[in-house]
Protein backbone atom coordinates (compact mmCIF):
# COMPACT_ATOMS: atom_id res chain seq x y z
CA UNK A 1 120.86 9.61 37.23
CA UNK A 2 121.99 9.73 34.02
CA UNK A 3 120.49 11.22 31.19
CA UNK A 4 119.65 8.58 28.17
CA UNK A 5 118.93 9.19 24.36
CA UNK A 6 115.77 7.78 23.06
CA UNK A 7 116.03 7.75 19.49
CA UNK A 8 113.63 8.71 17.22
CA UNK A 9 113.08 5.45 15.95
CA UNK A 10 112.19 3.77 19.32
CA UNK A 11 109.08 6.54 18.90
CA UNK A 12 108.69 5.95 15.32
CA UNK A 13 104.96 6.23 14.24
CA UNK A 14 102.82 2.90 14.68
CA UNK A 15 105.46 1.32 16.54
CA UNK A 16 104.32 0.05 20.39
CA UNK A 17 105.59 2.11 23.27
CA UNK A 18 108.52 0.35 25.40
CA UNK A 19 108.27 0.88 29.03
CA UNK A 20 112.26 1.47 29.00
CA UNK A 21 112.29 4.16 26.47
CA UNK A 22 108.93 5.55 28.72
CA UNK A 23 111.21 5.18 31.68
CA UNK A 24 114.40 7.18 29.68
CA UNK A 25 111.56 9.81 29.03
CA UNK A 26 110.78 10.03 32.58
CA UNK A 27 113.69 9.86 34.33
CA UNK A 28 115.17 12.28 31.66
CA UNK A 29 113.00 15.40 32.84
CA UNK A 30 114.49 14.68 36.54
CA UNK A 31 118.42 14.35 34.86
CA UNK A 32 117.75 17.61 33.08
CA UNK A 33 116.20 19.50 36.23
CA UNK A 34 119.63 18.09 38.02
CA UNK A 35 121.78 18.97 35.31
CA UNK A 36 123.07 15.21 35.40
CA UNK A 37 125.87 13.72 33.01
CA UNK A 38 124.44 14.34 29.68
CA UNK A 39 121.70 16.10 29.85
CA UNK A 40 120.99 19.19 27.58
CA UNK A 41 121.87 22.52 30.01
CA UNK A 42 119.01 24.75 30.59
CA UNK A 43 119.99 27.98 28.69
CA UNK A 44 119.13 31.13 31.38
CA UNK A 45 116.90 33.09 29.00
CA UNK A 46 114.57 30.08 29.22
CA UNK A 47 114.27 30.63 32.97
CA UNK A 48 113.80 34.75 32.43
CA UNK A 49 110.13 35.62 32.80
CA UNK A 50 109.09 39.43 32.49
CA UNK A 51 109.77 40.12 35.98
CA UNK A 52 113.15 38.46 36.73
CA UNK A 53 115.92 40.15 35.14
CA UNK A 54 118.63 37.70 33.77
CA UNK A 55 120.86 39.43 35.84
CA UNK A 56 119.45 37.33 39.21
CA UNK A 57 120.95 34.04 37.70
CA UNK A 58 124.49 35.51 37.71
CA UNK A 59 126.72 34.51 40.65
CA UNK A 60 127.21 37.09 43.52
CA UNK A 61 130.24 39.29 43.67
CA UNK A 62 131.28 41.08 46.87
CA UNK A 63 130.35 44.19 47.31
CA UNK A 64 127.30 47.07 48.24
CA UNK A 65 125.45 47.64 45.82
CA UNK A 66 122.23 45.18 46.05
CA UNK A 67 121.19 43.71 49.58
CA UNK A 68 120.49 40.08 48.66
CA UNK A 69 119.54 38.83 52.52
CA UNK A 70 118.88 41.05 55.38
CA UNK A 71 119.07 39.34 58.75
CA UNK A 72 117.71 42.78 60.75
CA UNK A 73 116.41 46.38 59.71
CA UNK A 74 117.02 48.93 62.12
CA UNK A 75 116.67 47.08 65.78
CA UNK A 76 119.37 46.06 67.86
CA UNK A 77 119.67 42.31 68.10
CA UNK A 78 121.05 42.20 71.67
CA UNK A 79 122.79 39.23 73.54
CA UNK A 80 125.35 38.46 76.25
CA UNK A 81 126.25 34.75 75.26
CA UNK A 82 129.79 34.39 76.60
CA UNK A 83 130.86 30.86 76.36
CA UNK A 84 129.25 28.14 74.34
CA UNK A 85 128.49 27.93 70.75
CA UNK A 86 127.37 25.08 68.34
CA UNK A 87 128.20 26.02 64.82
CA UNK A 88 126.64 23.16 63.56
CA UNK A 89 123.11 23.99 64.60
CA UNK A 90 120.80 25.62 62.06
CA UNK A 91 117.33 25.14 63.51
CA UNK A 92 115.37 26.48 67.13
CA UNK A 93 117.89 29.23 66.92
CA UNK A 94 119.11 31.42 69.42
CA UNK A 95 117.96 35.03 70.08
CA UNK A 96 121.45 36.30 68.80
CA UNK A 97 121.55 34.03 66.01
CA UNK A 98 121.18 34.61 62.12
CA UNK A 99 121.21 31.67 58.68
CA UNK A 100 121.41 32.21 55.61
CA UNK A 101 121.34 29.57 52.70
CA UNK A 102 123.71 30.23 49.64
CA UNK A 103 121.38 29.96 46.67
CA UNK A 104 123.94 30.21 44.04
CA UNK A 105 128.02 29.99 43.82
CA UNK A 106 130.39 33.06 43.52
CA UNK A 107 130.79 35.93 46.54
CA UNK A 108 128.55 37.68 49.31
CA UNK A 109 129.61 40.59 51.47
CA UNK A 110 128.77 40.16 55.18
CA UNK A 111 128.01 43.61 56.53
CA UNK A 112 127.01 44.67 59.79
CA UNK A 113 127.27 47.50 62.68
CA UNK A 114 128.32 46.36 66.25
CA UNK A 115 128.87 47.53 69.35
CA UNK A 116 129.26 46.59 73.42
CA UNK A 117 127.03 48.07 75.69
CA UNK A 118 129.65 49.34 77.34
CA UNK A 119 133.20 50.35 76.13
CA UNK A 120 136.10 48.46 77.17
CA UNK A 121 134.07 44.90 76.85
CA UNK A 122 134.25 42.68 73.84
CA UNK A 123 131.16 42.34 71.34
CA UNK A 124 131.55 39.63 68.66
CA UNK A 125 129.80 38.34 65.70
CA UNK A 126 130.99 34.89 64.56
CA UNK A 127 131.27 34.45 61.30
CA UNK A 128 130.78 30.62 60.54
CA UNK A 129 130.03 28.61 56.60
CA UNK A 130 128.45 25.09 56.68
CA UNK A 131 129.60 25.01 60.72
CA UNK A 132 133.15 25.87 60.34
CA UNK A 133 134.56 29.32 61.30
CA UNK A 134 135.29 31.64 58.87
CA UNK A 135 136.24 34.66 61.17
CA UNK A 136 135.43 36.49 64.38
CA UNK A 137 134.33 40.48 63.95
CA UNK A 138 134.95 42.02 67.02
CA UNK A 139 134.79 45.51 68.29
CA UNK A 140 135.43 47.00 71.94
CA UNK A 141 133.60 50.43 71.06
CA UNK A 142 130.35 51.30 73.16
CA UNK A 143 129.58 53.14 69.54
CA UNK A 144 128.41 51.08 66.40
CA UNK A 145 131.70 50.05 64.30
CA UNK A 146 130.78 48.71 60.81
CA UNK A 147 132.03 45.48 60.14
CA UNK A 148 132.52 43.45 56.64
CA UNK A 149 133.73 40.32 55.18
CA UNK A 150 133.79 38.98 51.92
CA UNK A 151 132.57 34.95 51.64
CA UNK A 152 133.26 32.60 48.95
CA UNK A 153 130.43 30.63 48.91
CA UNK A 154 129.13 27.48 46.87
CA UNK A 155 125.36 26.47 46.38
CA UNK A 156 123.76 25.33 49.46
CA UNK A 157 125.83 26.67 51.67
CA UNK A 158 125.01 28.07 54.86
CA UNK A 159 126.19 30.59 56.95
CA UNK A 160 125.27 31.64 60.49
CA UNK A 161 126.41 34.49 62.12
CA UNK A 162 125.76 34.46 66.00
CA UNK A 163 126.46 37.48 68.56
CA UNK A 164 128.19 37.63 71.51
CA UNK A 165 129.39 39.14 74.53
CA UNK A 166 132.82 39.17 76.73
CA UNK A 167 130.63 40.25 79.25
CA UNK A 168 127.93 37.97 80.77
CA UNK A 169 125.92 41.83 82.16
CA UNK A 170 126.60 44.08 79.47
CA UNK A 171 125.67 42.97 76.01
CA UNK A 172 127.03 42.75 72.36
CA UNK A 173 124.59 44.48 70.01
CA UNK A 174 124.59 44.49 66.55
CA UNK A 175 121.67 46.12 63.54
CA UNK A 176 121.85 46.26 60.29
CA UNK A 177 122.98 42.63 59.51
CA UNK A 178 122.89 42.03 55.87
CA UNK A 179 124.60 40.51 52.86
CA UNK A 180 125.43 42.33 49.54
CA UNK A 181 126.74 41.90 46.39
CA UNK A 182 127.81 43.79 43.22
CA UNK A 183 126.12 41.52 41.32
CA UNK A 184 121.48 42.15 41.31
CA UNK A 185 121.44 37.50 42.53
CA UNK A 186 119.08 35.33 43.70
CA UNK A 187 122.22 34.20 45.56
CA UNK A 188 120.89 34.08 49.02
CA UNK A 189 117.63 32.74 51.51
């Protein structure tokens, strides 16, 4: 959708309503919501109310200081998955796995501590953006072992992040799964 001028004339005083330039009107509010071809752009200090700083409109950049999305607090997400995966799967999760929806453009920080159950096997936390793989943290460590990545991201993206284990007895575990950014965003849900 497009958006479409309505002159002033059209809606000149005493002159009779046309359903096209009621039409323009409408479908105008929907092209300026979308940000269609056009239309005026919504300026960010008319979306500020007294609670939301401006700053949460601002794309995310990578790094620690605000948690924007925090997949677990404190408890061990657990899980010996060894074989199979399906990226492309976003809904009736798994135990071991995590999404997140991108809210807004720009860079998260993935962050999380992992370990095997025992040392020797490998844990793993797949790293994977709108079902493709971005990476593969891994860790052989029966002790936690942060791990990090930085993800360029664009609106509506999604990433998943599942755990798993080398060893089909012992399991992968992994706490404190967040994402952060420099940047105080509503980049993330």
């Amino acid at each position: 959708m497009t958006w479409t001028v309505v002159s002033d004339a059209a809606l000149a005083v005493n002159k009779p309503a046309r359903s096209a330039d009621i039409k323009a009107i409408r479908d105008n509010i929907t092209a300026l919501a979308n940000g269609d071809a056009g239309a005026p752009q919504i300026q960010i200090s008319a979306l500020v109310t007294g609670t939301l700083p401006v700053t949460s409109l601002e794309a995310p950049t990578a790094g620690d200081t605000y948690t924007l999305w925090r997949g677990t607090l404190s408890a061990e997400e657990v899980s010996t998955l060894t074989a199979t995966f399906n990226d492309s799967t976003i809904t009736n999760l798994n135990t071991n796995e995590m999404v997140a929806r991108c809210q807004l453009a720009g860079v998260v920080r993935f962050k999380a501590d992992l370990r095997h159950f025992i040392g020797g096997a490998t844990a793993s936390i797949r790293i994977v953006k709108n079902g493709t793989l971005v990476t593969t943290k891994t860790t052989t460590s029966a002790s936690y072992v942060a791990q990090t990545q930085d993800i360029t991201v664009a609106a509506d993206d999604v990433l998943k992040f599942t755990l798993t284990s080398s060893n089909a007895t012992w399991p992968a575990v992994m706490r404190n799964v967040r994402i952060t950014s420099d940047t105080q965003s509503l980049g993330i849900s």
